[in-house]
N, C-alpha and C. Protein backbone atom coordinates (compact mmCIF):
# COMPACT_ATOMS: atom_id res chain seq x y z
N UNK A 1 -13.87 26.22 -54.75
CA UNK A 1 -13.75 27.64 -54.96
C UNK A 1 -12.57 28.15 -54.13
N UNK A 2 -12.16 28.97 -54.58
CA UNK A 2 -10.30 29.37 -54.02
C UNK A 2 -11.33 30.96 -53.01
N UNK A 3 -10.16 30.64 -51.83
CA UNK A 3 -10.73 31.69 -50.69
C UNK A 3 -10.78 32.96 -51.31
N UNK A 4 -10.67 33.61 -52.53
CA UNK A 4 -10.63 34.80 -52.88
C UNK A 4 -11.51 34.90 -53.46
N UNK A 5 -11.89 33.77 -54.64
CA UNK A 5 -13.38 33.81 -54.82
C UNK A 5 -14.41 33.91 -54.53
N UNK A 6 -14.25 33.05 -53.18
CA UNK A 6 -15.13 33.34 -51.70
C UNK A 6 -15.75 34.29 -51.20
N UNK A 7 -14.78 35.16 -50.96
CA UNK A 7 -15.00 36.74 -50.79
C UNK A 7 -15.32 37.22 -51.82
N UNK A 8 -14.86 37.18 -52.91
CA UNK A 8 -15.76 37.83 -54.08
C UNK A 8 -16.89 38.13 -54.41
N UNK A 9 -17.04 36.25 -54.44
CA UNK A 9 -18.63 36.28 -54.73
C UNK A 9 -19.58 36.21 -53.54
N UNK A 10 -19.54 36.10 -52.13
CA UNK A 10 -20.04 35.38 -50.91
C UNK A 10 -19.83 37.10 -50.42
N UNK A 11 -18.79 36.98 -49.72
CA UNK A 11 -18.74 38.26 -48.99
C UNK A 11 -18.82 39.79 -49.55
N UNK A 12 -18.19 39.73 -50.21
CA UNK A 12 -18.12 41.41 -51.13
C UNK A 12 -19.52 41.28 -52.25
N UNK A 13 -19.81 40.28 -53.01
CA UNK A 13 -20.91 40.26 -54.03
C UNK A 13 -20.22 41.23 -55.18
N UNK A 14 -18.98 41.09 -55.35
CA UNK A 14 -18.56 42.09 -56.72
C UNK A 14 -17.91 41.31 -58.08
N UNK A 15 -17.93 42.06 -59.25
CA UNK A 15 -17.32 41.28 -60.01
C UNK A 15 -15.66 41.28 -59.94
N UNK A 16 -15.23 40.80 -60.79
CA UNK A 16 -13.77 40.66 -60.16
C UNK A 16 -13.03 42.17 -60.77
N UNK A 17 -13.75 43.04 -61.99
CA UNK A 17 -13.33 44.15 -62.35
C UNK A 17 -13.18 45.08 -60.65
N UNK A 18 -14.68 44.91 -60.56
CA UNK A 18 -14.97 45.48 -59.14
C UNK A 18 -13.98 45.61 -57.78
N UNK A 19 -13.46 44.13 -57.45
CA UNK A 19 -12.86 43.60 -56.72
C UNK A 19 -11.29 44.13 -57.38
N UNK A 20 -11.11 44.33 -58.58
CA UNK A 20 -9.58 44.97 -58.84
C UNK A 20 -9.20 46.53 -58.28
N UNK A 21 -10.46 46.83 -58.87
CA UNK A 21 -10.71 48.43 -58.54
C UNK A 21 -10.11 48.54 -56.72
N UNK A 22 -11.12 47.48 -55.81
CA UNK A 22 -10.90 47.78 -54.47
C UNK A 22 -9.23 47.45 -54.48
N UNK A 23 -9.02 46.62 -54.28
CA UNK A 23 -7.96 46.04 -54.63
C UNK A 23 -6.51 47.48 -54.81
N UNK A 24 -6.83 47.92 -55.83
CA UNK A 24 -5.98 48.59 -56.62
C UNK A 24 -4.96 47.84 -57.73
N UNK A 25 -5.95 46.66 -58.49
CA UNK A 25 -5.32 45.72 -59.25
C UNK A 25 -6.22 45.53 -60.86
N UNK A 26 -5.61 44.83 -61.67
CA UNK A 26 -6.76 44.79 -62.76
C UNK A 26 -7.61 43.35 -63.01
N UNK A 27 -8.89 43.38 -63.36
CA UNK A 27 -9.76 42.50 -63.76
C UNK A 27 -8.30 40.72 -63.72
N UNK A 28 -7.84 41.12 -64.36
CA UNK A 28 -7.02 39.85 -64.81
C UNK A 28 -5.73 39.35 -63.73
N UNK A 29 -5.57 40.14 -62.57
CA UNK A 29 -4.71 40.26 -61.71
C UNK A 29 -5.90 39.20 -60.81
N UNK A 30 -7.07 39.60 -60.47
CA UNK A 30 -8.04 38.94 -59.77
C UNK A 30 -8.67 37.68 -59.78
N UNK A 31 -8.37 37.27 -61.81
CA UNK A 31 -8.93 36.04 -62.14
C UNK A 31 -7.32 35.40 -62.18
N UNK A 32 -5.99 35.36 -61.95
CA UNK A 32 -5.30 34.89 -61.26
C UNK A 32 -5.35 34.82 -59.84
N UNK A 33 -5.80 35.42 -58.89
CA UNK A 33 -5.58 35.27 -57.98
C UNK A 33 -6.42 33.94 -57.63
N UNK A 34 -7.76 33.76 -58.73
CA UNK A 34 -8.99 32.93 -58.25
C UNK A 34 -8.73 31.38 -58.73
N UNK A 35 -7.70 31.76 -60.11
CA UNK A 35 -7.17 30.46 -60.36
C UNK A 35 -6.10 29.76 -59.20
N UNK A 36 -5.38 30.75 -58.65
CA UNK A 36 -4.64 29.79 -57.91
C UNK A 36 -2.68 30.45 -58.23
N UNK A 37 -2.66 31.35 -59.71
CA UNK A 37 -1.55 31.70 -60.36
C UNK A 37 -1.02 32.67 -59.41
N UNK A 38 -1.41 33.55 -58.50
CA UNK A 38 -0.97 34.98 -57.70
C UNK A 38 -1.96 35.03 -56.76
N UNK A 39 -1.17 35.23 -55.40
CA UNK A 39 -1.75 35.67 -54.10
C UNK A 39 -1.63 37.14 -54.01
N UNK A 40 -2.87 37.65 -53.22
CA UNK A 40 -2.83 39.38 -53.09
C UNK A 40 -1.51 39.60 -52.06
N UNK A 41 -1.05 41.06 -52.19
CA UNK A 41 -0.47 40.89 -51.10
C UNK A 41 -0.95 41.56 -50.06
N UNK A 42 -0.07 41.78 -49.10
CA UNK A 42 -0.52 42.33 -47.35
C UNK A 42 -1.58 43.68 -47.89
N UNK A 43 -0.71 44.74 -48.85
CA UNK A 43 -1.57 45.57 -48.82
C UNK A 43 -3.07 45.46 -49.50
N UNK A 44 -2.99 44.61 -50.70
CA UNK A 44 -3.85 44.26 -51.20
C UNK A 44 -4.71 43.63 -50.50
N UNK A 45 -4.59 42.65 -49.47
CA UNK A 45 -5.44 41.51 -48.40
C UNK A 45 -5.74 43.65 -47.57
N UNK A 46 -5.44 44.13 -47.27
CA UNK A 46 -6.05 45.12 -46.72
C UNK A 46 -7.27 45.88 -46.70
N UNK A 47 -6.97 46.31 -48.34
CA UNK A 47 -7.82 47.01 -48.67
C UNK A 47 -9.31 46.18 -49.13
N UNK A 48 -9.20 44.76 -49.17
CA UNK A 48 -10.18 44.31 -49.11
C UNK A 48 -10.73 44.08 -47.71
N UNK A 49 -9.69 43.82 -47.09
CA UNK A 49 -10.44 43.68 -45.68
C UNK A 49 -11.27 45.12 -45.58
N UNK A 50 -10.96 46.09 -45.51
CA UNK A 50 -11.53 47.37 -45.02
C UNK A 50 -12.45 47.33 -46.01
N UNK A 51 -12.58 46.92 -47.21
CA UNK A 51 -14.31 47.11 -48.32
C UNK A 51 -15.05 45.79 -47.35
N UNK A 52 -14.74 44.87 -47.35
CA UNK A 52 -15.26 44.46 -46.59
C UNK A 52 -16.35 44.78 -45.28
N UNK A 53 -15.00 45.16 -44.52
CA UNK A 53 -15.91 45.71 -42.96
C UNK A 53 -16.92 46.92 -42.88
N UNK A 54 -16.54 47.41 -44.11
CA UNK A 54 -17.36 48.57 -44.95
C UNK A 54 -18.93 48.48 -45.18
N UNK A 55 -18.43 47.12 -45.69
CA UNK A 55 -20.16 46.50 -46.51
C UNK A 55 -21.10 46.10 -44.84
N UNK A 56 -22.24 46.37 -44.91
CA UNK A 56 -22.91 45.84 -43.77
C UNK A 56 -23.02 44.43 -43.86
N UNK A 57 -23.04 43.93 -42.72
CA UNK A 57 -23.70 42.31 -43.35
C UNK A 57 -22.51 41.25 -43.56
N UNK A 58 -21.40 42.36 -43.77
CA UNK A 58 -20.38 41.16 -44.71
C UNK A 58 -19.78 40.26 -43.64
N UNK A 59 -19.59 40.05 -42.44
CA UNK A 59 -18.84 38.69 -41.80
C UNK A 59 -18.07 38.42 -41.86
N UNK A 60 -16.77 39.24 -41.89
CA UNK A 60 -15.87 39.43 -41.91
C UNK A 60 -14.92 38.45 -41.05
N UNK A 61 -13.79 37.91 -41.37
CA UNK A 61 -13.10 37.20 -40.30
C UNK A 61 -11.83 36.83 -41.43
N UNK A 62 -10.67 37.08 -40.87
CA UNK A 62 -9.06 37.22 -41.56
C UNK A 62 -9.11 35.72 -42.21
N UNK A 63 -9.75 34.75 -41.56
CA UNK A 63 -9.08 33.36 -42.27
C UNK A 63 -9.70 33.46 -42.48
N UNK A 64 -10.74 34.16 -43.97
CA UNK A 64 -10.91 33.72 -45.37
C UNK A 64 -10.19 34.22 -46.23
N UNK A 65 -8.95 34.66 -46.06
CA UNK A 65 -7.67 34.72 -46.74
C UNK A 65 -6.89 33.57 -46.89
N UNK A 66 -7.67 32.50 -45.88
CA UNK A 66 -5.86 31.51 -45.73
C UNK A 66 -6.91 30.05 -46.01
N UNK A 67 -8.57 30.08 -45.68
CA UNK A 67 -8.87 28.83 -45.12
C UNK A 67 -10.43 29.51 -46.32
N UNK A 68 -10.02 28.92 -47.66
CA UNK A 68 -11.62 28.54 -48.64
C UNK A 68 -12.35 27.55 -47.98
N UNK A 69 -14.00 28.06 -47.93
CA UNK A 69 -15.20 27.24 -47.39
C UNK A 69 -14.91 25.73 -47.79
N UNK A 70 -15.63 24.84 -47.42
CA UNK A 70 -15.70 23.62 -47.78
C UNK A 70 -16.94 23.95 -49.46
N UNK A 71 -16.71 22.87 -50.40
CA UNK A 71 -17.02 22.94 -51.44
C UNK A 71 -18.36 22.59 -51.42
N UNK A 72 -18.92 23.09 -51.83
CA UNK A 72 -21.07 23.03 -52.22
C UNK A 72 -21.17 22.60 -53.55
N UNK A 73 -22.05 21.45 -53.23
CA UNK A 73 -22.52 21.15 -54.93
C UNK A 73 -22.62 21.97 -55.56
N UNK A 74 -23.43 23.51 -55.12
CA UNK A 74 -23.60 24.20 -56.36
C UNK A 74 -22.15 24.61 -56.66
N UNK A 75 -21.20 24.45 -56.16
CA UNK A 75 -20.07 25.20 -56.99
C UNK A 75 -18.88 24.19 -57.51
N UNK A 76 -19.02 23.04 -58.05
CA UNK A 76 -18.83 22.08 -58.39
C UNK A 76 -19.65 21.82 -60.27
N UNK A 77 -18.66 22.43 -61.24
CA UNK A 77 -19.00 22.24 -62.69
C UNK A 77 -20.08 20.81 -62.84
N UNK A 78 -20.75 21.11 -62.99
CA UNK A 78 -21.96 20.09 -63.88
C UNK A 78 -21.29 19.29 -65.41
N UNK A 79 -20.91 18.49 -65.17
CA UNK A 79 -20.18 17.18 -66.25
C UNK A 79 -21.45 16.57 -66.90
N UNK A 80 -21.36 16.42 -68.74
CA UNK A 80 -22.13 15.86 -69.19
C UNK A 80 -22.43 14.65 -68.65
N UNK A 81 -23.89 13.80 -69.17
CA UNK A 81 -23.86 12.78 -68.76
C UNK A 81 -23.91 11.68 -69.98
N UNK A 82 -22.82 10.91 -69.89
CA UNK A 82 -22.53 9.46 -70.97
C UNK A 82 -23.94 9.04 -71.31
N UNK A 83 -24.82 9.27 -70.71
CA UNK A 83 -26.06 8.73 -71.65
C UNK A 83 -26.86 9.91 -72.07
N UNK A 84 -26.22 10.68 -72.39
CA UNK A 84 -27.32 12.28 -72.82
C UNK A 84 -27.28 11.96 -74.26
């Protein structure tokens, strides 16, 4: 999962329309950013930081901009299996 996703779905809990809105970007600006195609920039990494520190609870800390969690089975696509 790419560190923006991270925050998406982990820290903020929004959809990525959601996350454009904070942002000041659109739905499709966000699912590039998650592929890997466009990084936010300074101001953009801002205004999420501040929805962030906003949200109670959220755990906030700058390197999950630079440093995505280590990968969890659950977020690892499920591949048919050759004998199904």
């Amino acid at each position: 999962m790419s560190a923006i996703g991270h925050i998406r779905k982990n820290v903020l809990r929004v959809s990525q329309s959601e996350l454009g809105a904070i942002a000041g970007v659109t739905q499709a600006t966000v699912s590039r950013w998650e592929a890997g195609e466009l990084n936010p920039d300074l101001r953009q990494m801002a205004l999420i930081r501040a929805a962030a520190r906003r949200k109670k609870g959220a755990g906030w800390k700058d390197a999950l901009f630079f440093d995505p969690p280590p990968c969890r089975d659950a977020d690892v696509p499920k591949t048919a299996s050759a004998h199904a």
